[in-house]
N, C-alpha and C. Protein backbone atom coordinates (compact mmCIF):
# COMPACT_ATOMS: atom_id res chain seq x y z
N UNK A 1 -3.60 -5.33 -10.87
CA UNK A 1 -2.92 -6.60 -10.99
C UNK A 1 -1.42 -6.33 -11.04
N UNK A 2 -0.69 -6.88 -10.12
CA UNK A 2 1.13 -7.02 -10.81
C UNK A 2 1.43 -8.53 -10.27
N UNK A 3 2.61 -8.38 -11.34
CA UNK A 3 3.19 -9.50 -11.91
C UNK A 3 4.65 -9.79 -10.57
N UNK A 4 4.31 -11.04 -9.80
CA UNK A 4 5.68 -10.77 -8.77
C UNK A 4 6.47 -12.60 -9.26
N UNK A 5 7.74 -11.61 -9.29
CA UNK A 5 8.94 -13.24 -9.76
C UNK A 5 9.23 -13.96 -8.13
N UNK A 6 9.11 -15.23 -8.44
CA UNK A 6 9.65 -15.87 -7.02
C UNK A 6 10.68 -17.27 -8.01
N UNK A 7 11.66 -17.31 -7.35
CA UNK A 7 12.54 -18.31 -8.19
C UNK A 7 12.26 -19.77 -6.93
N UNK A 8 11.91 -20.55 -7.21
CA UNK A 8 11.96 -21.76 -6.36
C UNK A 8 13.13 -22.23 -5.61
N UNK A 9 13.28 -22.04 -4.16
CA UNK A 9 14.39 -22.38 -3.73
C UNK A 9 14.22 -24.34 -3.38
N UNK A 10 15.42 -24.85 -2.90
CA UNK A 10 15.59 -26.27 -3.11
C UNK A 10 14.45 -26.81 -2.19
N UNK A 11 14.84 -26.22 -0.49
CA UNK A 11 13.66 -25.99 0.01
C UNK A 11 11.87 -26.30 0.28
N UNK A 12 11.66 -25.60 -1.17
CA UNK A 12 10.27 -25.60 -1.28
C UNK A 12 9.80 -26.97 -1.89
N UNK A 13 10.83 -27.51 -2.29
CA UNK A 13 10.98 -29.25 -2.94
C UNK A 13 10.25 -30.02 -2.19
N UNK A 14 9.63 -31.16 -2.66
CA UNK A 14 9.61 -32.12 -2.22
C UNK A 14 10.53 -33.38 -2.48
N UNK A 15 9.91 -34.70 -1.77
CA UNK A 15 10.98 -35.80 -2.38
C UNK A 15 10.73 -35.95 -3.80
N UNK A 16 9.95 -35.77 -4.62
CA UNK A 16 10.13 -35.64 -6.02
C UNK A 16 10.32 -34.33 -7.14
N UNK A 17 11.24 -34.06 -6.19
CA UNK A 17 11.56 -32.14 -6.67
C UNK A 17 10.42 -31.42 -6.93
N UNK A 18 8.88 -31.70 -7.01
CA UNK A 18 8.41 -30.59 -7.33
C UNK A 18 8.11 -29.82 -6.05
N UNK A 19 7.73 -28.59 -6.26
CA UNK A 19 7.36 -27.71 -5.40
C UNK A 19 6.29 -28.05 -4.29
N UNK A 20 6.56 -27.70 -3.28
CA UNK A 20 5.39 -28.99 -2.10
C UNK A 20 4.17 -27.88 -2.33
N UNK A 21 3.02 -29.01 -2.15
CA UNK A 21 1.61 -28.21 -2.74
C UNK A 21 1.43 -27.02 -1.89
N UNK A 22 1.49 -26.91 -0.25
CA UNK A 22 1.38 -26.05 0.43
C UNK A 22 2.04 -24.98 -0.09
N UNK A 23 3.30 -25.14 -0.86
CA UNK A 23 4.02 -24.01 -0.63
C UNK A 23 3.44 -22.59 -1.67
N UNK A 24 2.28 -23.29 -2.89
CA UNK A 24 1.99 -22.29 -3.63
C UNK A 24 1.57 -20.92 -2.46
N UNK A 25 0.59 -21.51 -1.54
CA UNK A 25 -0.32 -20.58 -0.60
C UNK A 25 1.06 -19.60 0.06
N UNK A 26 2.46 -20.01 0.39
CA UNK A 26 3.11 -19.15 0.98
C UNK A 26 3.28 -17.72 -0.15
N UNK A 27 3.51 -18.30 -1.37
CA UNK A 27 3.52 -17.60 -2.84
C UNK A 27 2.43 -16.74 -2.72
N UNK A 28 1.32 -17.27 -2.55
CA UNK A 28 -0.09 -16.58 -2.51
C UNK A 28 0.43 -15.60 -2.06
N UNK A 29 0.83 -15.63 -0.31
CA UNK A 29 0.66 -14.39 0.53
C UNK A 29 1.89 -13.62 0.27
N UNK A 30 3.16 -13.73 -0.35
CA UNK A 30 3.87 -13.02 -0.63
C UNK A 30 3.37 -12.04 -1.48
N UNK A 31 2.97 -12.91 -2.91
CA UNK A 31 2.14 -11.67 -3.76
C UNK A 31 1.22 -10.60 -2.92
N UNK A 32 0.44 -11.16 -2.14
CA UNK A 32 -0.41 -10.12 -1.69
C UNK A 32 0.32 -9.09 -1.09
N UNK A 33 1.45 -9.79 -0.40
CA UNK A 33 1.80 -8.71 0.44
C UNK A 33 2.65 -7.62 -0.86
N UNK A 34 3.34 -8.09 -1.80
CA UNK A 34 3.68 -7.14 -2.97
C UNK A 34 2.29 -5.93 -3.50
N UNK A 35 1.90 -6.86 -3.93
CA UNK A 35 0.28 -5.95 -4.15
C UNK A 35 0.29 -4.88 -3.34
N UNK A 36 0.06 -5.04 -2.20
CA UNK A 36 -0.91 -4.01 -1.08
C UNK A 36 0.47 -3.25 -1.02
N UNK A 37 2.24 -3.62 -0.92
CA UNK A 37 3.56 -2.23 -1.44
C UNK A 37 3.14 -1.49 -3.08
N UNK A 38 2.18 -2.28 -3.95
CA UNK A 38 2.41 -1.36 -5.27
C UNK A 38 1.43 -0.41 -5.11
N UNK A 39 0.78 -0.79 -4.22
CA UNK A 39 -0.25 0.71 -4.32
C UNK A 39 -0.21 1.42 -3.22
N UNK A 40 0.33 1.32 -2.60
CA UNK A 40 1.29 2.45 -1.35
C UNK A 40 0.56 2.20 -0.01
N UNK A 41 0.49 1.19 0.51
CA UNK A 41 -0.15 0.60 1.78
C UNK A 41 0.47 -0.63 2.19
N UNK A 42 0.43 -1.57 3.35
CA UNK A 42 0.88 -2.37 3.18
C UNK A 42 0.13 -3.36 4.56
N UNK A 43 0.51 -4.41 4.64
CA UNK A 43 -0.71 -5.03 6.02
C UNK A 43 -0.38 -4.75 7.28
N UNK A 44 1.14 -4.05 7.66
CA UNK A 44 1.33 -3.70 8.59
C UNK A 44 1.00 -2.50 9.45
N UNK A 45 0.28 -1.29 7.74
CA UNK A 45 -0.30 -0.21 8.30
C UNK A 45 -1.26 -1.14 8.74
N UNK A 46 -2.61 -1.85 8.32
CA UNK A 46 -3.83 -2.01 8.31
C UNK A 46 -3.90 -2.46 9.98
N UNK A 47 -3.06 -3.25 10.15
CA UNK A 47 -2.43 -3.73 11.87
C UNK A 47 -2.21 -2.82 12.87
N UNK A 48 -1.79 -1.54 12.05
CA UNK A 48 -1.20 -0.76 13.18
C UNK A 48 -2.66 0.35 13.46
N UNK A 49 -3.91 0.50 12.28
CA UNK A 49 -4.67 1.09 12.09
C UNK A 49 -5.60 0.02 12.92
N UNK A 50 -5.27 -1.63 13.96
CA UNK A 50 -6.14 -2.18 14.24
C UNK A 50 -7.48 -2.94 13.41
N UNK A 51 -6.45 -3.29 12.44
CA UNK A 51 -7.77 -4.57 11.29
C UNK A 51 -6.59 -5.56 10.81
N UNK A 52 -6.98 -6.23 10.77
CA UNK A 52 -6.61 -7.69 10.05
C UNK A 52 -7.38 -8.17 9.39
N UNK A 53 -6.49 -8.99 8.09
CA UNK A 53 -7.12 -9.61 6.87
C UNK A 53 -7.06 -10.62 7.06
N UNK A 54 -7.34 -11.96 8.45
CA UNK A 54 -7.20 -13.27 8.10
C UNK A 54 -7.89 -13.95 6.98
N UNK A 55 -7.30 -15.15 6.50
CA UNK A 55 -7.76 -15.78 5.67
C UNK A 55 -8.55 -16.64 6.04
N UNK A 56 -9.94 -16.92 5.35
CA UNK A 56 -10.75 -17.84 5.94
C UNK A 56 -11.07 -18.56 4.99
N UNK A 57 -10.87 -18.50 3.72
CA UNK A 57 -10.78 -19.59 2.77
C UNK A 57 -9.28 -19.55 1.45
N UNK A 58 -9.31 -20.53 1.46
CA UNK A 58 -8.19 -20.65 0.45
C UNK A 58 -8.49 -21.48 -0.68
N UNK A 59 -8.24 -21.62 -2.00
CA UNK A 59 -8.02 -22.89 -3.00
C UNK A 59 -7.13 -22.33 -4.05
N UNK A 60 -6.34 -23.60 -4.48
CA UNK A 60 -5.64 -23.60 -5.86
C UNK A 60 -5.63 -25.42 -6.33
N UNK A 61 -5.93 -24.89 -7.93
CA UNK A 61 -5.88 -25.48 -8.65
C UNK A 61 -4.56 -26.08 -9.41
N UNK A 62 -3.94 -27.17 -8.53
CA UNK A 62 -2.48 -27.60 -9.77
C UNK A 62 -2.55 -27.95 -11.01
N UNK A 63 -2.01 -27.48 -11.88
CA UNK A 63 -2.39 -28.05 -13.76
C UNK A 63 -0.55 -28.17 -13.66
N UNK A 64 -0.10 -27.74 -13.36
CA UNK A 64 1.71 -28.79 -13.77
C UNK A 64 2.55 -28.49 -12.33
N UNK A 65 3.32 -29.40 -12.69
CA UNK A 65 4.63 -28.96 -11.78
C UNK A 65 5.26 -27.69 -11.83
N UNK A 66 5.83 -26.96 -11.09
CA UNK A 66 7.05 -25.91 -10.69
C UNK A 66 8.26 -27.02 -9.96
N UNK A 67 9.02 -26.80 -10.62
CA UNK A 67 10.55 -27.28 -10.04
C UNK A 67 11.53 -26.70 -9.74
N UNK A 68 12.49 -27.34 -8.57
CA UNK A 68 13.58 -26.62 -8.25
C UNK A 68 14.37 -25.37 -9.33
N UNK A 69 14.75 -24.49 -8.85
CA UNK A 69 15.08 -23.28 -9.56
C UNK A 69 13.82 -22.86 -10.93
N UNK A 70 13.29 -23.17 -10.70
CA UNK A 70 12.14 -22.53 -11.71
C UNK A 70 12.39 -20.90 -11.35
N UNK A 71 11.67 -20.08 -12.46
CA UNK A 71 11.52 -18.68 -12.19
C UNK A 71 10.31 -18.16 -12.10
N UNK A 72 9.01 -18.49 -11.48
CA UNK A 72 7.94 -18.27 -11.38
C UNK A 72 7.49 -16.91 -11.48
N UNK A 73 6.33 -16.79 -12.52
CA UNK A 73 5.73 -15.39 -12.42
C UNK A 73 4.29 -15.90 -11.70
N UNK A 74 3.89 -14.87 -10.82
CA UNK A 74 2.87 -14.80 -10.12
C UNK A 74 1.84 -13.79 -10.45
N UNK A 75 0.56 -13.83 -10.64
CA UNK A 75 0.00 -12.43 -11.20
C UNK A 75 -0.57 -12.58 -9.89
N UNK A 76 -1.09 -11.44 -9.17
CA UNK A 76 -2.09 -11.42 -8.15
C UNK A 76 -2.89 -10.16 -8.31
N UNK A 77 -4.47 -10.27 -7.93
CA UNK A 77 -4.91 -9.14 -8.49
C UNK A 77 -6.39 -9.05 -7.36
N UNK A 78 -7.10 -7.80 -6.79
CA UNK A 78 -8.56 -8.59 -6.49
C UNK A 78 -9.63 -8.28 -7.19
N UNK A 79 -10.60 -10.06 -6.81
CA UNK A 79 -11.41 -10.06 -7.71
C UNK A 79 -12.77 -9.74 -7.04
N UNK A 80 -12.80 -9.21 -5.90
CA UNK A 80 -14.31 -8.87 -5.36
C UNK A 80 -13.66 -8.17 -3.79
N UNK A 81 -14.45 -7.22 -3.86
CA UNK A 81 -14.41 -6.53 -2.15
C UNK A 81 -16.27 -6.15 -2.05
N UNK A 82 -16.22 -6.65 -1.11
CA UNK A 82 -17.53 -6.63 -0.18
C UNK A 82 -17.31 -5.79 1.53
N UNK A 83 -18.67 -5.40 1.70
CA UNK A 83 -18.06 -4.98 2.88
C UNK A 83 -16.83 -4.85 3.84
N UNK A 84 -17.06 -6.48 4.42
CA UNK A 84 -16.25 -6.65 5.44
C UNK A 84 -15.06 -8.11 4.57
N UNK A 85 -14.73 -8.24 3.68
CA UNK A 85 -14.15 -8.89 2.84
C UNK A 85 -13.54 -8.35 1.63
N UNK A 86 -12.70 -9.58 1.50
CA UNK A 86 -12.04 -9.17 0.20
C UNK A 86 -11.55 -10.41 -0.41
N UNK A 87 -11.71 -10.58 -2.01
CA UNK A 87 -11.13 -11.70 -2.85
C UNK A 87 -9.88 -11.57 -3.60
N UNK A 88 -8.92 -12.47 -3.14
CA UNK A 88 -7.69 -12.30 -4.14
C UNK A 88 -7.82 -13.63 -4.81
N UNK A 89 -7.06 -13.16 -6.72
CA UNK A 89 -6.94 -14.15 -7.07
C UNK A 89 -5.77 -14.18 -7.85
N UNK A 90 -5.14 -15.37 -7.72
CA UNK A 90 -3.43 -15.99 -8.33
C UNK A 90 -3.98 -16.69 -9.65
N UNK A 91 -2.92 -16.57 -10.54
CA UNK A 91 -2.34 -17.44 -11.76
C UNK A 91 -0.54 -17.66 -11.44
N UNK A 92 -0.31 -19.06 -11.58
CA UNK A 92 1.52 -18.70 -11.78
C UNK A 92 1.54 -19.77 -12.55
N UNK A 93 2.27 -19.16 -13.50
CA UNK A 93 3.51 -19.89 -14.31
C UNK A 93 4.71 -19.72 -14.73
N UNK A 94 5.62 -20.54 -15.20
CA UNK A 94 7.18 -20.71 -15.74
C UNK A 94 7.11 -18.86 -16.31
N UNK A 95 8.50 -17.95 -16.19
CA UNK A 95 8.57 -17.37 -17.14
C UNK A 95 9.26 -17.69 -18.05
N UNK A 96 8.30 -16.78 -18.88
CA UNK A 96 8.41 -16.70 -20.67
C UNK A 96 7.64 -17.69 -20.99
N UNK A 97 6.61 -18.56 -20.47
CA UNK A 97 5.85 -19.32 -20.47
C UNK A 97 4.04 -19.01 -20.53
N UNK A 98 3.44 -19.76 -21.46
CA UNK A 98 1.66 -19.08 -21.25
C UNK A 98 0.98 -20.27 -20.20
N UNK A 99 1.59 -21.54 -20.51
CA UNK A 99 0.93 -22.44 -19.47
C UNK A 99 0.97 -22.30 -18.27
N UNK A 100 -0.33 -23.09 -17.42
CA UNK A 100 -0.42 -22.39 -16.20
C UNK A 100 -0.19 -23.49 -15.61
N UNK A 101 0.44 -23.29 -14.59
CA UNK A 101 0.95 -23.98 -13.53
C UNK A 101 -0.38 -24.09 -12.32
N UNK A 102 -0.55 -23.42 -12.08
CA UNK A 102 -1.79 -23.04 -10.58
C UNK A 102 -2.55 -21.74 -10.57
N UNK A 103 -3.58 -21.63 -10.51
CA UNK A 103 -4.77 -20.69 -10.39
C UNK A 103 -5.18 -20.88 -8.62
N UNK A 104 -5.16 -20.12 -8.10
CA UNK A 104 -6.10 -19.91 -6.65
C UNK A 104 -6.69 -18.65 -6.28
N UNK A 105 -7.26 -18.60 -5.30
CA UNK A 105 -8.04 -17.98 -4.71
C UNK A 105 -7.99 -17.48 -2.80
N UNK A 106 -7.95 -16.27 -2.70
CA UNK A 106 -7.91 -16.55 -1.11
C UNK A 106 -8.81 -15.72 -0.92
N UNK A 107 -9.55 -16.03 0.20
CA UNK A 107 -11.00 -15.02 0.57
C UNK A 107 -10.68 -14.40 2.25
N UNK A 108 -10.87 -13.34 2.41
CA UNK A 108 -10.24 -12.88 3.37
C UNK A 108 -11.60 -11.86 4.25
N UNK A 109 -11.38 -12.00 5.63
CA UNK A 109 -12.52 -11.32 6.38
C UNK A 109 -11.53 -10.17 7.28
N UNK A 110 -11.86 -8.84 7.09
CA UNK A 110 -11.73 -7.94 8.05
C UNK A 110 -11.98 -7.82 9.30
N UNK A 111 -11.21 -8.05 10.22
CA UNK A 111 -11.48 -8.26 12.18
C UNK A 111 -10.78 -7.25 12.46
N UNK A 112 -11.50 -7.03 13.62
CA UNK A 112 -10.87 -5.71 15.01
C UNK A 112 -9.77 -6.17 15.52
N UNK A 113 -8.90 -6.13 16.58
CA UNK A 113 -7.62 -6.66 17.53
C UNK A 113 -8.57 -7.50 18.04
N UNK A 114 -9.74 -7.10 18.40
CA UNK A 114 -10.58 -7.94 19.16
C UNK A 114 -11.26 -9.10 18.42
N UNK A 115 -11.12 -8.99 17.68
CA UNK A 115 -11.49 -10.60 16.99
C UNK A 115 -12.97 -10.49 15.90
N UNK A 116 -13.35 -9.64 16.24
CA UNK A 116 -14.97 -9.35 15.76
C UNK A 116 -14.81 -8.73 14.18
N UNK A 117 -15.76 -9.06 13.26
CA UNK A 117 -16.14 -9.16 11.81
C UNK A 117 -16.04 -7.14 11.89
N UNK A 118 -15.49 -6.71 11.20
CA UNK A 118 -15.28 -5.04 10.69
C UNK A 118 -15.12 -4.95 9.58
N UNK A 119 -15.44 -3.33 9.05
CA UNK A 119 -15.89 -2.99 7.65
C UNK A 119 -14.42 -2.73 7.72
N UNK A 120 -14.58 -3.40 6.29
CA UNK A 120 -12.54 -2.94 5.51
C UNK A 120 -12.54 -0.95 6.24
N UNK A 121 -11.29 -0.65 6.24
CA UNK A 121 -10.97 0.64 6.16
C UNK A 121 -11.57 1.14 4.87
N UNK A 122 -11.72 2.45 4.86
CA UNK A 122 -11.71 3.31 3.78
C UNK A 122 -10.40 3.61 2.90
N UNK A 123 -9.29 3.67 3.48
CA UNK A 123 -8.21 3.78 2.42
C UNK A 123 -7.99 2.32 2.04
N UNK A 124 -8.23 1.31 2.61
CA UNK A 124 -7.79 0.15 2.31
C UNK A 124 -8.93 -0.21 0.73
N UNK A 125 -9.83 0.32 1.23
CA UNK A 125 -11.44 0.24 -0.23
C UNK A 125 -10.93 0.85 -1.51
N UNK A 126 -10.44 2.11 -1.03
CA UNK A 126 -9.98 2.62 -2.07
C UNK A 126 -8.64 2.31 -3.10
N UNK A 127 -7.88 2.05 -2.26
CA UNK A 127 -6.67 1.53 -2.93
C UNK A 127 -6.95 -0.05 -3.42
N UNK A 128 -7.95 -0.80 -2.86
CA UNK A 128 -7.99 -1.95 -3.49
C UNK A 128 -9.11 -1.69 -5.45
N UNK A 129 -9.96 -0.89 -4.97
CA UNK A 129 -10.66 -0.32 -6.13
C UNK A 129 -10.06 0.25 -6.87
N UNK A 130 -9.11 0.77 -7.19
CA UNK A 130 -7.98 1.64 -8.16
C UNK A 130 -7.29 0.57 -8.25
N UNK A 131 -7.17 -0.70 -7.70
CA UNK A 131 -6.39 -1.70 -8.33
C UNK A 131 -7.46 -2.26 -9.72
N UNK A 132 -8.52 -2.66 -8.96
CA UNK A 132 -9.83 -3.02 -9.97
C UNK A 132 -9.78 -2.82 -11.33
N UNK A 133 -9.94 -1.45 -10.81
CA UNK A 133 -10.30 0.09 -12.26
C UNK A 133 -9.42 -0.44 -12.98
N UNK A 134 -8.00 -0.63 -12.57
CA UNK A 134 -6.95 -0.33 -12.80
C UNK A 134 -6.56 -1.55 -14.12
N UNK A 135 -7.22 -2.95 -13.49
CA UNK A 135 -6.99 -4.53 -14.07
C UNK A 135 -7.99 -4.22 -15.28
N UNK A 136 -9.30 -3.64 -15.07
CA UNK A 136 -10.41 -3.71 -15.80
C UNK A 136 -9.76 -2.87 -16.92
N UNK A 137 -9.07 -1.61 -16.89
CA UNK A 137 -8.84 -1.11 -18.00
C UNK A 137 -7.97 -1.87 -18.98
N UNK A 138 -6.66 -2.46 -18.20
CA UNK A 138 -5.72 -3.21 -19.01
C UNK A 138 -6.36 -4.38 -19.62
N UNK A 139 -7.60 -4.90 -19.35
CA UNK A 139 -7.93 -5.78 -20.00
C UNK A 139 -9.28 -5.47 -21.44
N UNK A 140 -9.29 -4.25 -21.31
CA UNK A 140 -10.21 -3.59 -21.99
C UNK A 140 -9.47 -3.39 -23.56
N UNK A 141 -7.98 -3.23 -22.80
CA UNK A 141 -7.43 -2.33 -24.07
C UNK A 141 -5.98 -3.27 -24.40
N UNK A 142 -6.10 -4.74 -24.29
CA UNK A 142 -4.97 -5.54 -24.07
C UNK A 142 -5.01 -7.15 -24.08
């Protein structure tokens, strides 16, 4: 699991300053893409190794607003790898804050260049499992 800051630019506003609902999911994929730099890989190897992680399902849950210049903490972490898949899941809220702003989920399928369903890589398994290990301990002892 790590913790990534995104500060709300004006931007991401809507006409009633809060943050437009779509925009959590851009948040989503930034975290991920932080994630997959903290453990020394990133989606552009997985591309260049010929696999892609499209997303084939998405959800989040809004429980408050985020507003202009907010300082958002994002946790992103995954919560299931299966074969040819993988589950990420978000919490964000205000920092220095415990309330939660949005909880989601993105479910993701491993494809060839060619379009067809493939087994995750092996380094990609592994580095997502040492993230696992990794959440499971801190929550063991924390």
């Amino acid at each position: 699991m790590i913790e990534v800051s995104i500060r709300v630019i004006y931007g991401d506003t809507d006409q009633m300053g809060v943050v437009y609902y779509a925009n959590h999911f851009r948040y989503f994929e930034q975290a991920r893409g932080e994630l997959f730099r903290s453990l020394g890989g990133s989606y552009q190897q997985m591309e260049d190794e010929g696999f892609m992680l499209p997303v084939v399902e998405a959800q989040c849950c809004y429980r408050a607003p985020a507003r202009y210049d907010d300082l958002l903490k994002l946790k992103v972490w995954v919560e299931e790898i299966k074969r040819a898949s993988i589950v990420f899941a978000y919490e964000l809220r205000r920092d220095k804050e415990e309330a939660l702003l949005a909880t989601g989920k993105t479910v993701h399928v491993c494809i060839s260049k060619s379009g067809r369903a493939a087994r995750l890589p092996d380094a990609a398994v592994r580095l997502f499992q040492q993230q696992r290990a990794d959440k499971k301990e801190i929550e063991a002892h924390g």
